[in-house]
C-alpha atoms as a PDB file:
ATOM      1  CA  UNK A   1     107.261 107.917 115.884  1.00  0.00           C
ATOM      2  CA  UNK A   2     110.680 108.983 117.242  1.00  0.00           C
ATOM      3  CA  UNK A   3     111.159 105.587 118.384  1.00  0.00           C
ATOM      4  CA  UNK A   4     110.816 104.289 115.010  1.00  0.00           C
ATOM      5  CA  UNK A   5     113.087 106.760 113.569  1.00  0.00           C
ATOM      6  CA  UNK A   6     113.040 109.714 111.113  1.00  0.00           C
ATOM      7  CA  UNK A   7     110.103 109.655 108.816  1.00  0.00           C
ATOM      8  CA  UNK A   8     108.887 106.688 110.182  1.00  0.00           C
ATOM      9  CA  UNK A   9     105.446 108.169 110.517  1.00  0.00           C
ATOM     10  CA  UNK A  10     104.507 107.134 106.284  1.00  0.00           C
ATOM     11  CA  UNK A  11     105.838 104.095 106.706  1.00  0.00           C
ATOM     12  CA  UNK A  12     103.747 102.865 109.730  1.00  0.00           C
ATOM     13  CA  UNK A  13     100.066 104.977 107.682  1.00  0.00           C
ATOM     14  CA  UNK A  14     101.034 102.794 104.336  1.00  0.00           C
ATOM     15  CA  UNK A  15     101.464  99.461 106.906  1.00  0.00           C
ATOM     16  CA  UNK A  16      98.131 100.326 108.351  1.00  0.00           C
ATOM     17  CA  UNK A  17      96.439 101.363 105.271  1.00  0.00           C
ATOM     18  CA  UNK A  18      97.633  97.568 103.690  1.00  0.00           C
ATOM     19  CA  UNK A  19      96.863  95.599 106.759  1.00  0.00           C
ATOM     20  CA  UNK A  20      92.872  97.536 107.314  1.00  0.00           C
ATOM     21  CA  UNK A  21      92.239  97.698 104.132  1.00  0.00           C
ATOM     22  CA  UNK A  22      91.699 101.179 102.166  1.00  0.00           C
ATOM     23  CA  UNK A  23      88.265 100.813 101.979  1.00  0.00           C
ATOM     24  CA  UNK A  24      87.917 100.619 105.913  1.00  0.00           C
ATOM     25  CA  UNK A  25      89.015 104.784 105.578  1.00  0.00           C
ATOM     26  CA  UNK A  26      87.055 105.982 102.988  1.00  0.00           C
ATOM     27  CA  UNK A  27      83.681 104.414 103.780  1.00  0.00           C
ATOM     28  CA  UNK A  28      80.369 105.256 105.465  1.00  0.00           C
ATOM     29  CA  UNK A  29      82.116 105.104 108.594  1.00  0.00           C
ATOM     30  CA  UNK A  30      83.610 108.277 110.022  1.00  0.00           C
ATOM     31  CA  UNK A  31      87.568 108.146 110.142  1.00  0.00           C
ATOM     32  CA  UNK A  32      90.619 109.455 110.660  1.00  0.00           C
ATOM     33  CA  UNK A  33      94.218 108.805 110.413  1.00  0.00           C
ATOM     34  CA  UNK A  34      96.919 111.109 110.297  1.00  0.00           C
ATOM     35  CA  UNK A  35     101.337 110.854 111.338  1.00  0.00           C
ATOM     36  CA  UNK A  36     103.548 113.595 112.198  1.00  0.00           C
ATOM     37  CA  UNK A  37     107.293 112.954 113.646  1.00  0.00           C
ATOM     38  CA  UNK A  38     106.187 112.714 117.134  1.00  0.00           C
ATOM     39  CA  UNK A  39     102.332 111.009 117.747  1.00  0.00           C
ATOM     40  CA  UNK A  40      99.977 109.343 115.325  1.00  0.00           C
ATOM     41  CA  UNK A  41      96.443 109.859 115.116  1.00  0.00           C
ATOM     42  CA  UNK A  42      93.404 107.548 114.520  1.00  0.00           C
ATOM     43  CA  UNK A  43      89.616 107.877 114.498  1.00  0.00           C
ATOM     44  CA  UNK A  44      87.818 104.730 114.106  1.00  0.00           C
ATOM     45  CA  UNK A  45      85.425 102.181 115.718  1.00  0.00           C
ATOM     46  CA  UNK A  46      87.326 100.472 118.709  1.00  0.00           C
ATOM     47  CA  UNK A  47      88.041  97.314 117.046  1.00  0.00           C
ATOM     48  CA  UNK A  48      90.056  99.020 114.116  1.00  0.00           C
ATOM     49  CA  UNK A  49      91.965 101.452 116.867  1.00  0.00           C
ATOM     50  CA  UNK A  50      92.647  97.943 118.532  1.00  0.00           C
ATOM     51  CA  UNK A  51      94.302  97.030 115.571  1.00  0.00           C
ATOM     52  CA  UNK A  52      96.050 100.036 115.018  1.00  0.00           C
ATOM     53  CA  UNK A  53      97.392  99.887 117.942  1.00  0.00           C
ATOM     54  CA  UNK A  54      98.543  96.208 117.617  1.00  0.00           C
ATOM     55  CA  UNK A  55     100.471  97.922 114.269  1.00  0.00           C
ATOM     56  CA  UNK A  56     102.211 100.486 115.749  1.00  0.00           C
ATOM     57  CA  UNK A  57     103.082  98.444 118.902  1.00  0.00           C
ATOM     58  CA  UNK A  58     104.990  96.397 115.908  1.00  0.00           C
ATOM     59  CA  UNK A  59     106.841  99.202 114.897  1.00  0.00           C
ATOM     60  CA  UNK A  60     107.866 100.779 117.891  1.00  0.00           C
ATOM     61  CA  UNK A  61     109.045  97.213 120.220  1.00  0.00           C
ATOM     62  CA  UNK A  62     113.139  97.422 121.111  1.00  0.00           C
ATOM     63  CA  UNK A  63     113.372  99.735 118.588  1.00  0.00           C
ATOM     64  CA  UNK A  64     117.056 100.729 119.765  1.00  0.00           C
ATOM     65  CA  UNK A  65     118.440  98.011 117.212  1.00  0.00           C
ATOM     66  CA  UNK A  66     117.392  99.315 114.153  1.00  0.00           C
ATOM     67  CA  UNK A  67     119.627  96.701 111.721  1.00  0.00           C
ATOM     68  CA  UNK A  68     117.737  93.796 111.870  1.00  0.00           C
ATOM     69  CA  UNK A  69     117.662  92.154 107.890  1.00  0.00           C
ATOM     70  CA  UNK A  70     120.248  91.484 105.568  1.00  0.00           C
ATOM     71  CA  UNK A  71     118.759  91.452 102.102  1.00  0.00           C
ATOM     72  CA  UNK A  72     120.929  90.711  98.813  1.00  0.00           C
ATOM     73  CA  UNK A  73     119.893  90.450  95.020  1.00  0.00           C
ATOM     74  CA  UNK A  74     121.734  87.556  93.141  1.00  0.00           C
ATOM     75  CA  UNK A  75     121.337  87.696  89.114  1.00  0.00           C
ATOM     76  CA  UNK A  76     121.581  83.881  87.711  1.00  0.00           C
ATOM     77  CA  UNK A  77     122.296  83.242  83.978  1.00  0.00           C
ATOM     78  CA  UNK A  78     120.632  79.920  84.269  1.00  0.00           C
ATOM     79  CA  UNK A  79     117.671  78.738  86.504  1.00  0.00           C
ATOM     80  CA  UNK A  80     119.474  75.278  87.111  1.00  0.00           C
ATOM     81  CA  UNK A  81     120.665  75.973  90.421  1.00  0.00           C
ATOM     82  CA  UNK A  82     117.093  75.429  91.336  1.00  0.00           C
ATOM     83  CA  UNK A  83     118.009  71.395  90.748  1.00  0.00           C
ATOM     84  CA  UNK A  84     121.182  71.798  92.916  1.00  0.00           C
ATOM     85  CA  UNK A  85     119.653  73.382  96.037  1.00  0.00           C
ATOM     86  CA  UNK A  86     115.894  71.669  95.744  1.00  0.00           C
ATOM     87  CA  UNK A  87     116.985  69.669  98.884  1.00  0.00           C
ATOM     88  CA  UNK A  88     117.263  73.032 100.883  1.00  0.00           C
ATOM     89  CA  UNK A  89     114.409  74.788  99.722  1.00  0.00           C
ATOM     90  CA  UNK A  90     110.984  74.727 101.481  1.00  0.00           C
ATOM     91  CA  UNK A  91     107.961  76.665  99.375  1.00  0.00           C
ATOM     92  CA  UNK A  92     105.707  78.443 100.836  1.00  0.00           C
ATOM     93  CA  UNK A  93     102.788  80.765  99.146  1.00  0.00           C
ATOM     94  CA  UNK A  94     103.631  83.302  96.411  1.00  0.00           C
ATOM     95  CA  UNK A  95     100.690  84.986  94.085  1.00  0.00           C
ATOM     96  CA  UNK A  96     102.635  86.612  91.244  1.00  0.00           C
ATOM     97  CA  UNK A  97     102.657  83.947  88.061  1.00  0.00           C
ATOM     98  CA  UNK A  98     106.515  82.738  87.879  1.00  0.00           C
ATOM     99  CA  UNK A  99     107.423  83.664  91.461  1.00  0.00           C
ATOM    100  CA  UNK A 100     108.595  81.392  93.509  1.00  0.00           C
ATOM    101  CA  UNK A 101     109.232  81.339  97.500  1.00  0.00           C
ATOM    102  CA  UNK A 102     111.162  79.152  99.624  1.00  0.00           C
ATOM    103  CA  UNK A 103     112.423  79.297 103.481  1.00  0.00           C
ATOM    104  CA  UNK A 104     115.161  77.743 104.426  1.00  0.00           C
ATOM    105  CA  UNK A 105     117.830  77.540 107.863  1.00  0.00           C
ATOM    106  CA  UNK A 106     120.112  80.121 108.103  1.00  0.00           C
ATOM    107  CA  UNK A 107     123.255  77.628 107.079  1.00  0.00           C
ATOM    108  CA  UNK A 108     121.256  76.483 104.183  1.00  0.00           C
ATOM    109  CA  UNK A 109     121.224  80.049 102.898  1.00  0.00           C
ATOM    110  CA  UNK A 110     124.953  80.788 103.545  1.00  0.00           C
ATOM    111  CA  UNK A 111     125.260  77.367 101.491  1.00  0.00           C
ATOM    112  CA  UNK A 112     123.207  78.528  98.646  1.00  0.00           C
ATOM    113  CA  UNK A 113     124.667  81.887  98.484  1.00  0.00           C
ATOM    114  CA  UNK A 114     127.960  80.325  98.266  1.00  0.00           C
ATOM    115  CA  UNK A 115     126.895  78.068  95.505  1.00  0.00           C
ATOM    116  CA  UNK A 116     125.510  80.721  93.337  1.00  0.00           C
ATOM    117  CA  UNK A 117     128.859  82.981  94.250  1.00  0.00           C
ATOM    118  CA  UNK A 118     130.946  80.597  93.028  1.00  0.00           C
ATOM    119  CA  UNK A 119     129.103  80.279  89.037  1.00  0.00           C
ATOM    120  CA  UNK A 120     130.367  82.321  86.333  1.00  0.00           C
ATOM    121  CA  UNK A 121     126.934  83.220  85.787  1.00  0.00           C
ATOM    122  CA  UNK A 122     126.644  84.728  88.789  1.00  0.00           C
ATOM    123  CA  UNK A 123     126.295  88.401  89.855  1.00  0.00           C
ATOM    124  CA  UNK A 124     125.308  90.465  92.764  1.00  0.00           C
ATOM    125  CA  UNK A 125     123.600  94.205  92.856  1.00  0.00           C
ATOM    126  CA  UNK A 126     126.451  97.011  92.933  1.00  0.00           C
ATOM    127  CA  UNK A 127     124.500  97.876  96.566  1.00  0.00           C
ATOM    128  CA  UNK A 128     125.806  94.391  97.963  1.00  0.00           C
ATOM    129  CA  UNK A 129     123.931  93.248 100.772  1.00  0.00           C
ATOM    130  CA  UNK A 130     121.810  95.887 102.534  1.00  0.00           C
ATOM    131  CA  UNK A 131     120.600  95.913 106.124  1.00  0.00           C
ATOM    132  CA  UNK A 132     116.908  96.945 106.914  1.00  0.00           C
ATOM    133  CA  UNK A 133     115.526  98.319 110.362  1.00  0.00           C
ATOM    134  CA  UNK A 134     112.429  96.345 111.117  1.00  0.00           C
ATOM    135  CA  UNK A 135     109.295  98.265 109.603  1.00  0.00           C
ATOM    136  CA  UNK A 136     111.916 100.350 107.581  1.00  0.00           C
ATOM    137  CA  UNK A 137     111.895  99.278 103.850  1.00  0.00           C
ATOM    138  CA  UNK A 138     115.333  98.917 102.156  1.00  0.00           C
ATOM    139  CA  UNK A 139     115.936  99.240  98.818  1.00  0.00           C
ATOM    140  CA  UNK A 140     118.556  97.496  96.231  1.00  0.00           C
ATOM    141  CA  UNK A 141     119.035  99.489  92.906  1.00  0.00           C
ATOM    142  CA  UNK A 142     121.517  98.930  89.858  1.00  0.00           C
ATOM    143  CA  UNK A 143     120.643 100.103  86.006  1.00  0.00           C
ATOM    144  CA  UNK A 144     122.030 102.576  83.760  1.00  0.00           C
ATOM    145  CA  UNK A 145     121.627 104.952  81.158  1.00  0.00           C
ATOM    146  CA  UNK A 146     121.362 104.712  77.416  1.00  0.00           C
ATOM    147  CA  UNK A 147     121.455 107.140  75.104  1.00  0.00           C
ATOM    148  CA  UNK A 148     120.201 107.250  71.411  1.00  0.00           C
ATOM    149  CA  UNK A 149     119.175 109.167  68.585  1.00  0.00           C
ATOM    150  CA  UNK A 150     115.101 110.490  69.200  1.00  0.00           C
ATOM    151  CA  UNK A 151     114.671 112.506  66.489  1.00  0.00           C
ATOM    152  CA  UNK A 152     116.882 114.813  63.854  1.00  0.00           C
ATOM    153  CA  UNK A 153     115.902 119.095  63.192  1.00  0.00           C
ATOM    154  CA  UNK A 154     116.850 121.197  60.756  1.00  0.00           C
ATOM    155  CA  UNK A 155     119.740 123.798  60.903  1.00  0.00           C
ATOM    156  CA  UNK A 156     120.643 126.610  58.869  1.00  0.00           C
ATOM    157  CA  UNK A 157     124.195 125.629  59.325  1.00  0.00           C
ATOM    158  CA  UNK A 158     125.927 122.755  57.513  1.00  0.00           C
ATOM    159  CA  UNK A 159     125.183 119.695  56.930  1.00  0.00           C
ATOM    160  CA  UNK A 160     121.734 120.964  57.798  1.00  0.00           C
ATOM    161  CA  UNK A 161     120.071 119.263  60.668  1.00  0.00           C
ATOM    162  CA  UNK A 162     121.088 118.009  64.201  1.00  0.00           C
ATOM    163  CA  UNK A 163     120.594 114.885  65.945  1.00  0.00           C
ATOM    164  CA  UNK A 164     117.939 115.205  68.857  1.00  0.00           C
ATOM    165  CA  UNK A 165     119.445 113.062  71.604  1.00  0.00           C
ATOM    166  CA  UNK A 166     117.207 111.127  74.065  1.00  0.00           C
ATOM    167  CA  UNK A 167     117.456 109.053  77.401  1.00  0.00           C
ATOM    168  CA  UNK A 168     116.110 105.805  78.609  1.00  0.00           C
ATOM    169  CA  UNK A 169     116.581 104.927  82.004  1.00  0.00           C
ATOM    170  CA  UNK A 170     116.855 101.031  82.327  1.00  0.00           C
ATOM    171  CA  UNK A 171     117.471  99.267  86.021  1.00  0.00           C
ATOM    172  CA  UNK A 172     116.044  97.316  88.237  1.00  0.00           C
ATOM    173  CA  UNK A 173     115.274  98.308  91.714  1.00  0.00           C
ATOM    174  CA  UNK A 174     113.592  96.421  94.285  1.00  0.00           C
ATOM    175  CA  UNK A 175     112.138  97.610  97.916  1.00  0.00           C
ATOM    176  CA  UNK A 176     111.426  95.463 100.876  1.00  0.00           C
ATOM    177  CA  UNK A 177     109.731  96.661 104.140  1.00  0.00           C
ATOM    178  CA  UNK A 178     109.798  93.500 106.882  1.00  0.00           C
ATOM    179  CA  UNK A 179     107.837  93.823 109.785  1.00  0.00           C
ATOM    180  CA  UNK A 180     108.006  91.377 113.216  1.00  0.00           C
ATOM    181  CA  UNK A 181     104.458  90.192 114.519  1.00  0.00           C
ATOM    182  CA  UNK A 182     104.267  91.098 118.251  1.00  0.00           C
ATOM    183  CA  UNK A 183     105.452  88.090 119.948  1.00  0.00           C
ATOM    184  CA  UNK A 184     108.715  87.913 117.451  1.00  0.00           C
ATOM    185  CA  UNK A 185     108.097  84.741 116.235  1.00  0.00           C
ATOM    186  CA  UNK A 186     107.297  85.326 112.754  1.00  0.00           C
ATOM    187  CA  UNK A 187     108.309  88.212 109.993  1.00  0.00           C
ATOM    188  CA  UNK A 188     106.131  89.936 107.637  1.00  0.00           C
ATOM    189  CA  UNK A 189     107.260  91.279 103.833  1.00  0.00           C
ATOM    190  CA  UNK A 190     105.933  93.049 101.228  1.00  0.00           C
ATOM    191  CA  UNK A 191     108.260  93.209  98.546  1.00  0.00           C
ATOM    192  CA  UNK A 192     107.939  95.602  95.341  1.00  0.00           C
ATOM    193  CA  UNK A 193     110.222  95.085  92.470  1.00  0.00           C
ATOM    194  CA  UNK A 194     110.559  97.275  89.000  1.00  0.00           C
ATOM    195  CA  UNK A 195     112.450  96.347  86.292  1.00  0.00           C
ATOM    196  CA  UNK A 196     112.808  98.553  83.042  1.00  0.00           C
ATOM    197  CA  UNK A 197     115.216  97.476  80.119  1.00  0.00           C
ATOM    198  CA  UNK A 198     116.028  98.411  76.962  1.00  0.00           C
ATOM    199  CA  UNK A 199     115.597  95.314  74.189  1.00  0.00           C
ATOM    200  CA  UNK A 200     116.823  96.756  71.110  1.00  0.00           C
ATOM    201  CA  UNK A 201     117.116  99.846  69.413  1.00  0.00           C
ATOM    202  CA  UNK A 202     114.909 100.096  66.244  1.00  0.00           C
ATOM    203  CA  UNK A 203     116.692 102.476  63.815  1.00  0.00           C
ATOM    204  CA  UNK A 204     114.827 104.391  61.165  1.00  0.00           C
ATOM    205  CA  UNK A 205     115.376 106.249  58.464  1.00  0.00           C
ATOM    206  CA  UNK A 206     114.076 109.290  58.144  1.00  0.00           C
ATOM    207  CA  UNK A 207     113.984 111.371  55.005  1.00  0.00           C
ATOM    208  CA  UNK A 208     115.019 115.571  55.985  1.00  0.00           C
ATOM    209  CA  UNK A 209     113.193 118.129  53.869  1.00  0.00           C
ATOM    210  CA  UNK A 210     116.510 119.431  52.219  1.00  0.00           C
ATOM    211  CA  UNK A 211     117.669 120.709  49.030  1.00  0.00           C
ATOM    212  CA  UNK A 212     120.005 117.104  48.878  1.00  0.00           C
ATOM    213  CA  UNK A 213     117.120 114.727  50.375  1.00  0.00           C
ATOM    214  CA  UNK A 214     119.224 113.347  53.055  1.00  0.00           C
ATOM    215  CA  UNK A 215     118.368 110.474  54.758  1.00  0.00           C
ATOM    216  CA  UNK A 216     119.267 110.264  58.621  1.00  0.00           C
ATOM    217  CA  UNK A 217     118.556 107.066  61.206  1.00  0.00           C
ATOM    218  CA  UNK A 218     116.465 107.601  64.335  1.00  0.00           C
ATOM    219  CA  UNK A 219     115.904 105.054  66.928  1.00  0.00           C
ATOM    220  CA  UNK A 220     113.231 103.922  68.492  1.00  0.00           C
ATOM    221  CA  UNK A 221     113.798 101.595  71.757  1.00  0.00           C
ATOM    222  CA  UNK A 222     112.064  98.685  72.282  1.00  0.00           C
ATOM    223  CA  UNK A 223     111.527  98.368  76.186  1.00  0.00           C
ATOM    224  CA  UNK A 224     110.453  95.611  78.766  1.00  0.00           C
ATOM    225  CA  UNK A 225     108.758  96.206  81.744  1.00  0.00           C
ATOM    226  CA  UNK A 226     108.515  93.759  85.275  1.00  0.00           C
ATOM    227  CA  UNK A 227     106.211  94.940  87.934  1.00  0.00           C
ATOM    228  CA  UNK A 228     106.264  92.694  90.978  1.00  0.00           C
ATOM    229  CA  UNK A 229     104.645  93.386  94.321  1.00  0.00           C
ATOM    230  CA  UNK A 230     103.823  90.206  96.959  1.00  0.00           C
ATOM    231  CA  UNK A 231     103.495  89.431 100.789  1.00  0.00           C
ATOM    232  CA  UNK A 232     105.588  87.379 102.405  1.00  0.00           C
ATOM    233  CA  UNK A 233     105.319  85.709 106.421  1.00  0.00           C
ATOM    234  CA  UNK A 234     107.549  83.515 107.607  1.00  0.00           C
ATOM    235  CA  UNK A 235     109.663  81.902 110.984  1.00  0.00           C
ATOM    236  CA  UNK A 236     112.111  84.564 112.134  1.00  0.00           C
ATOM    237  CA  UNK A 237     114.530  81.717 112.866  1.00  0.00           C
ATOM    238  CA  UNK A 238     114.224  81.115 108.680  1.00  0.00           C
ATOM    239  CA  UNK A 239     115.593  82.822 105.644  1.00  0.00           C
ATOM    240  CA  UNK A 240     113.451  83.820 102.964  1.00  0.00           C
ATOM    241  CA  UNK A 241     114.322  83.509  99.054  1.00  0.00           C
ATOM    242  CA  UNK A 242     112.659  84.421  96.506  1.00  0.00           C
ATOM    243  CA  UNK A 243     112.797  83.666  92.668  1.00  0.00           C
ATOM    244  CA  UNK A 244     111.454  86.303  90.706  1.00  0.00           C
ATOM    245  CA  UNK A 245     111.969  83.873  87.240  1.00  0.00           C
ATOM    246  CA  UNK A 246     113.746  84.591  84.132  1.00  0.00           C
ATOM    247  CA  UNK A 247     113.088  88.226  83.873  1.00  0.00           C
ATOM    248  CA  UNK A 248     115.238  91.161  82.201  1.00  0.00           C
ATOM    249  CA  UNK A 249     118.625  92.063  84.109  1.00  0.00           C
ATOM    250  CA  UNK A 250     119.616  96.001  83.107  1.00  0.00           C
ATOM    251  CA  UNK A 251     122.910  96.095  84.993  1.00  0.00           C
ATOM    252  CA  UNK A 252     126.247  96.795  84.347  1.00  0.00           C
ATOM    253  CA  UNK A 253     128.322  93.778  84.600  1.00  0.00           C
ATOM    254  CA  UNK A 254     130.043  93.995  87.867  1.00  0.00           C
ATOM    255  CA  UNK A 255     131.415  91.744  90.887  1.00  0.00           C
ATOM    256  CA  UNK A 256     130.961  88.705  88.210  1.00  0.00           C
ATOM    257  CA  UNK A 257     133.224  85.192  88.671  1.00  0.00           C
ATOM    258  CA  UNK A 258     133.931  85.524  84.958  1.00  0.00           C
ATOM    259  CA  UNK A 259     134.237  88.715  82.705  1.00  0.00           C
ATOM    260  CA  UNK A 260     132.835  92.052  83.368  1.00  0.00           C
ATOM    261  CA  UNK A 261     130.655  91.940  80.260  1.00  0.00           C
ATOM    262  CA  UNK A 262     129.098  89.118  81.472  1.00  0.00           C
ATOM    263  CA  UNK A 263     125.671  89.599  81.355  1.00  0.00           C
ATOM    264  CA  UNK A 264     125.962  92.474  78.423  1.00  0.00           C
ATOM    265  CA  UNK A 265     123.811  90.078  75.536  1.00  0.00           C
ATOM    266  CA  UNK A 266     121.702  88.249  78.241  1.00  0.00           C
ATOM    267  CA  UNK A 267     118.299  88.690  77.462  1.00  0.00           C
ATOM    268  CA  UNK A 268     116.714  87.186  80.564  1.00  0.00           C
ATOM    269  CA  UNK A 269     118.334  86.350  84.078  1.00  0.00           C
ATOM    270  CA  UNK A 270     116.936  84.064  87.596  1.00  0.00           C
ATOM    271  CA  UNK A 271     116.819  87.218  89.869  1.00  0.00           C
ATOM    272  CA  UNK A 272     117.134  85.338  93.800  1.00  0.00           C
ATOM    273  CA  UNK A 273     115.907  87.920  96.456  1.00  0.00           C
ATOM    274  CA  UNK A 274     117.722  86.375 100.252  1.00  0.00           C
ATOM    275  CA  UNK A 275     116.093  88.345 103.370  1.00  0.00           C
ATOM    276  CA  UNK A 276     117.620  87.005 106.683  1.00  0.00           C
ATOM    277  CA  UNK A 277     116.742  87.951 109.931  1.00  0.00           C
ATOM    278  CA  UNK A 278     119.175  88.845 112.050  1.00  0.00           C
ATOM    279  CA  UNK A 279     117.783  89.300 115.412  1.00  0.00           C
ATOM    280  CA  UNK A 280     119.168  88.196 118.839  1.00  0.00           C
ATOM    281  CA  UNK A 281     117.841  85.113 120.524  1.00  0.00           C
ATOM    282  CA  UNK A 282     116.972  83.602 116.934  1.00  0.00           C
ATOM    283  CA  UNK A 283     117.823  80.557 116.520  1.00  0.00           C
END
């Protein structure tokens, strides 16, 4: 566990528990398996401690270079860039309905990102490009708050009644844990990604048991919700991108080609996930 790094120890149980299977643990067969800072524990037939093992060995191989992934999250007004770069991309397996995975060579992806850089559609998460230790998952966040009127009470001071404020939280965050296989020729990914944003606000009016009858507006928010979780495995010597499809984009506009308000009326954006390995000896 120390090699792996500080808190280390629930990342390598949820790897295990993912790659075994939950069932495996909570079956007729008597088991065990527990992580503190320093050693972890497991209580199983041999072939599962085998395997076990084979996971932790994963986690804790040259694990004095703990930077070994660039990931970035691109935001893409349209999906045509898709026609510019088909040449480049590569598919390989995804099982979510409307995502879409490619590999590609490492100058291919420094081509692409370029190309999507350059559009005034084009923006990046205010993290920027984030490095990830290998087993360590990073995570790329950008959203906001909005504020509206929830409900109104009545006062005994004028005019009456008060405005009940209320929050939604709307962003999009997205967490990737890679993993090497043992021999370092190939990467494993699961990627989770959560997107909550605000549609519209529905206002009504509400009608406050007064002396005058006055009629207030409330607002109701109309919200959209992404849920994304796959598994990835590909060449280390490869770049992995991912298209998560037109989904909602709750950020701020930011480090845009264009104008800062860019993406303020977009109702749907081509989210591009790049994960590059950067590992010595790749090639």
């Amino acid at each position: 566990m120390q090699q792996a790094g500080a808190g280390s120890q629930k990342h390598i149980v949820d790897w295990v528990l993912q790659e075994t299977g939950y069932a495996a643990w909570h079956g007729a067969t008597p088991a065990s398996l527990s992580a503190d800072e320093e050693t972890l524990r497991s209580f199983h037939v041999p072939e599962m401690q085998a395997r076990v093992e084979e996971i932790v060995a994963r986690f804790v191989s040259d694990a004095s270079s703990p930077h070994r992934f660039t990931v970035r999250v691109l935001g893409v007004g349209s999906p045509s860039w898709r026609n510019d770069a088909r040449k480049m991309l590569r598919s390989i397996p995804a099982a979510t309905p409307g995502v879409q995975a490619w590999i590609m060579s490492r100058e291919e992806a420094a081509y692409l990102t370029a190309l999507l850089r350059q559009r005034s559609d084009c923006a990046e998460l205010p993290t920027g490009p984030v490095q990830a230790g290998n087993g360590l998952p990073a995570v790329l966040s950008g959203g906001r708050r909005r504020s509206y009127v929830q409900d109104v009470a009545l006062t005994p001071a004028w005019p009456g009644w008060q405005s009940l404020p209320g929050v939604c939280d709307e962003g999009i965050t997205l967490d990737l844990q890679p993993l090497l296989t043992r021999d370092g020729a190939a990467v494993e990914a699961v990627l989770r990604c959560r997107i909550d944003q605000v549609e519209r606000m529905a206002s009504v009016p509400v009608t406050l048991a007064t002396a005058e009858r006055q009629r207030v507006q409330i607002e109701v928010p109309q919200v959209s919700a992404v849920r994304i979780g796959e598994r990835f495995r590909w060449p280390v010597s490869q770049v992995l991108v991912v298209g998560l499809g037109l989904v909602p984009w709750p950020v701020p506009g930011n480090n845009t080609a264009s104008t800062a308000a860019l993406f303020t009326d977009a109702k749907r954006t081509d989210v591009v996930v790049l994960v590059e390995p950067r590992l010595r000896g790749a090639q």
